[in-house]
C-alpha atoms as a PDB file:
ATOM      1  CA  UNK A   1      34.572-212.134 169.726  1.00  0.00           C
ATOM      2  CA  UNK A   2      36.744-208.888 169.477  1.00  0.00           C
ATOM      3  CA  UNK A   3      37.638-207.304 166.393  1.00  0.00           C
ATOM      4  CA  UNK A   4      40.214-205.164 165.754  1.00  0.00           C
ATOM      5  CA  UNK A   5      39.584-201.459 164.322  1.00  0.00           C
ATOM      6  CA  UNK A   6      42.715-199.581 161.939  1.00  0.00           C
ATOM      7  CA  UNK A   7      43.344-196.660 163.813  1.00  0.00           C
ATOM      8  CA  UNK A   8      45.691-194.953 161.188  1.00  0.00           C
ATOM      9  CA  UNK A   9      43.554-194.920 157.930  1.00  0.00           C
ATOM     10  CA  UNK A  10      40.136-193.248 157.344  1.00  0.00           C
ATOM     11  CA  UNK A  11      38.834-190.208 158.202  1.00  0.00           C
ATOM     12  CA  UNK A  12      40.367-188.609 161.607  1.00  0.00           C
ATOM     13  CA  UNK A  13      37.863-186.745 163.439  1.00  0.00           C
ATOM     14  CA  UNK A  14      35.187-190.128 163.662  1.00  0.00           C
ATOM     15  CA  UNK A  15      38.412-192.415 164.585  1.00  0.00           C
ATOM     16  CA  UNK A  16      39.239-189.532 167.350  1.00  0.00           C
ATOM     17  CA  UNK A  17      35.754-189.391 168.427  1.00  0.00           C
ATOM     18  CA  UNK A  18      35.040-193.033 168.837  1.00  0.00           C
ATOM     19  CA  UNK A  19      38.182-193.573 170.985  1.00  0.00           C
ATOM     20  CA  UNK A  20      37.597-190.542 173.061  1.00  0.00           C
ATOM     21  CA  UNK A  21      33.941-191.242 173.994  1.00  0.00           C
ATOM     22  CA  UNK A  22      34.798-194.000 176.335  1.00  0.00           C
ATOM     23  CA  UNK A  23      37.191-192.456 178.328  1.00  0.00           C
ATOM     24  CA  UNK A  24      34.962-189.162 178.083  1.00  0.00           C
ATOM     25  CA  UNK A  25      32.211-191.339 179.792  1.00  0.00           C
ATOM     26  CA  UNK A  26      34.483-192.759 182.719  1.00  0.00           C
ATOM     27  CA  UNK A  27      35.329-189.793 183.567  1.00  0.00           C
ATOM     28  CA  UNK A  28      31.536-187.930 183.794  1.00  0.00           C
ATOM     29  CA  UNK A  29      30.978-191.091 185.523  1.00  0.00           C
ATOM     30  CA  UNK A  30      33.931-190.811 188.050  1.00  0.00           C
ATOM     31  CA  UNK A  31      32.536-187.092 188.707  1.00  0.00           C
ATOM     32  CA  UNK A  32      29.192-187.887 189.267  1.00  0.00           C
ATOM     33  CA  UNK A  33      30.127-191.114 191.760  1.00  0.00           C
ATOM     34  CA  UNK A  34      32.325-188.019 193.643  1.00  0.00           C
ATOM     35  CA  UNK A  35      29.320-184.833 193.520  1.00  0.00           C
ATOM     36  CA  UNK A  36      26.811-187.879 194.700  1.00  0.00           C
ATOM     37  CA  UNK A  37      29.249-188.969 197.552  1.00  0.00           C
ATOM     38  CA  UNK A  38      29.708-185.445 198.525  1.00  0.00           C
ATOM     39  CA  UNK A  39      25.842-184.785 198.766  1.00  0.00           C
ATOM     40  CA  UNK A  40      25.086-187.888 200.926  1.00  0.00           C
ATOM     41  CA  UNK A  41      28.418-187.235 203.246  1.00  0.00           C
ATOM     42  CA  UNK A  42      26.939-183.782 203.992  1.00  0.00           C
ATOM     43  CA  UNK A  43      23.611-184.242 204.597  1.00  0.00           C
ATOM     44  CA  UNK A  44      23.824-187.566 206.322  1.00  0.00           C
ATOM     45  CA  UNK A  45      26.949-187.487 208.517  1.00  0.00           C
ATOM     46  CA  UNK A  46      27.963-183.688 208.784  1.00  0.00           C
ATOM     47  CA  UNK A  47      30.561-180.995 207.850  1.00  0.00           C
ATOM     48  CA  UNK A  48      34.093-182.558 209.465  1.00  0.00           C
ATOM     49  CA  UNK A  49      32.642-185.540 207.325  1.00  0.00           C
ATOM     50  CA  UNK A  50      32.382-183.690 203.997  1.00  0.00           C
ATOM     51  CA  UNK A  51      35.686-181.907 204.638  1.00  0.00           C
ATOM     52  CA  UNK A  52      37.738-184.984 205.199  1.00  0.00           C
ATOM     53  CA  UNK A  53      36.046-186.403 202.012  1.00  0.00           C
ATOM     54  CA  UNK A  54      36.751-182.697 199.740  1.00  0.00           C
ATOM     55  CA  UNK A  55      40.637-183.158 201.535  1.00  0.00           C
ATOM     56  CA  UNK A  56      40.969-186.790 200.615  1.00  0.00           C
ATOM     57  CA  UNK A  57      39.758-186.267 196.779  1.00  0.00           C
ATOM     58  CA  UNK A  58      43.034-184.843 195.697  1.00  0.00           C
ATOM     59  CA  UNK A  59      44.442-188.026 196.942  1.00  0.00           C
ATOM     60  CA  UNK A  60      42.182-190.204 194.759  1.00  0.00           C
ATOM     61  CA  UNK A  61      42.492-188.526 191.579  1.00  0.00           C
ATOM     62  CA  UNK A  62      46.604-188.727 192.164  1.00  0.00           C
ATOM     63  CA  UNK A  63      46.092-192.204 192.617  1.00  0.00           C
ATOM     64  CA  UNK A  64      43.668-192.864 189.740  1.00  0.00           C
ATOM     65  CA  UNK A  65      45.805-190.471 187.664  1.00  0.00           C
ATOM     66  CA  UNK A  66      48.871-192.692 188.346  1.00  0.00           C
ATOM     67  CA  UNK A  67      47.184-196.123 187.544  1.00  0.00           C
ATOM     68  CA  UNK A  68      45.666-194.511 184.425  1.00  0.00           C
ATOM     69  CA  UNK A  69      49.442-193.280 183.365  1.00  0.00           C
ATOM     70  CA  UNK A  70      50.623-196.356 184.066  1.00  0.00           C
ATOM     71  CA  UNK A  71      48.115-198.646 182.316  1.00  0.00           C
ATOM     72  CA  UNK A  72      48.590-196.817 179.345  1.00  0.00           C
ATOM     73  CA  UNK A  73      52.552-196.803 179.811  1.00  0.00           C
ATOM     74  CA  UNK A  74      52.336-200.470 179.687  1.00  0.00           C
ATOM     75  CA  UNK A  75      49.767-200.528 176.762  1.00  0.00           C
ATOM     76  CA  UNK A  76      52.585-199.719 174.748  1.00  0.00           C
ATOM     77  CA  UNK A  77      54.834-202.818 174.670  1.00  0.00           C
ATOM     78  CA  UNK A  78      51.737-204.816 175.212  1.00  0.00           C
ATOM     79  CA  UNK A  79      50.720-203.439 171.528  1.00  0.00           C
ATOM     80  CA  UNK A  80      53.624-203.821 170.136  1.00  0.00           C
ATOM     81  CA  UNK A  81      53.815-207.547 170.908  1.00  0.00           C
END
């Protein structure tokens, strides 16, 4: 069962910490999925291959950065209720 944590009283710098590391270790692991990717599309399939995939990762992270804006746009209201 969930609980539910008081983000506005206690000490700041734990409360900060604790809700940064998760996001913190999404993204490490979102960099690491895209270095490995990189290193297998270059050795196994060739340079055209690893350029396409180094001019298609802006792409991603504009997606991923809208879906992450987005989820917590709508994690307002959805708090509030």
């Amino acid at each position: 069962m969930a609980t539910s944590r008081e983000m506005t009283a206690g000490r700041a710098l734990p409360l900060i910490f604790n809700f940064t590391m998760p996001l913190l270790m999404g993204n490490l692991l979102q960099q690491t999925y895209s270095l490995v990717d990189a290193a297998f599309v270059g050795k196994f399939l060739g340079i055209n291959a690893l350029a396409s995939v180094g001019a298609s990762t802006s792409v991603v992270f504009l997606i991923l950065g809208f879906c992450n804006g987005c989820c917590g746009g709508f994690g307002i209201p959805v708090a509030q209720k």
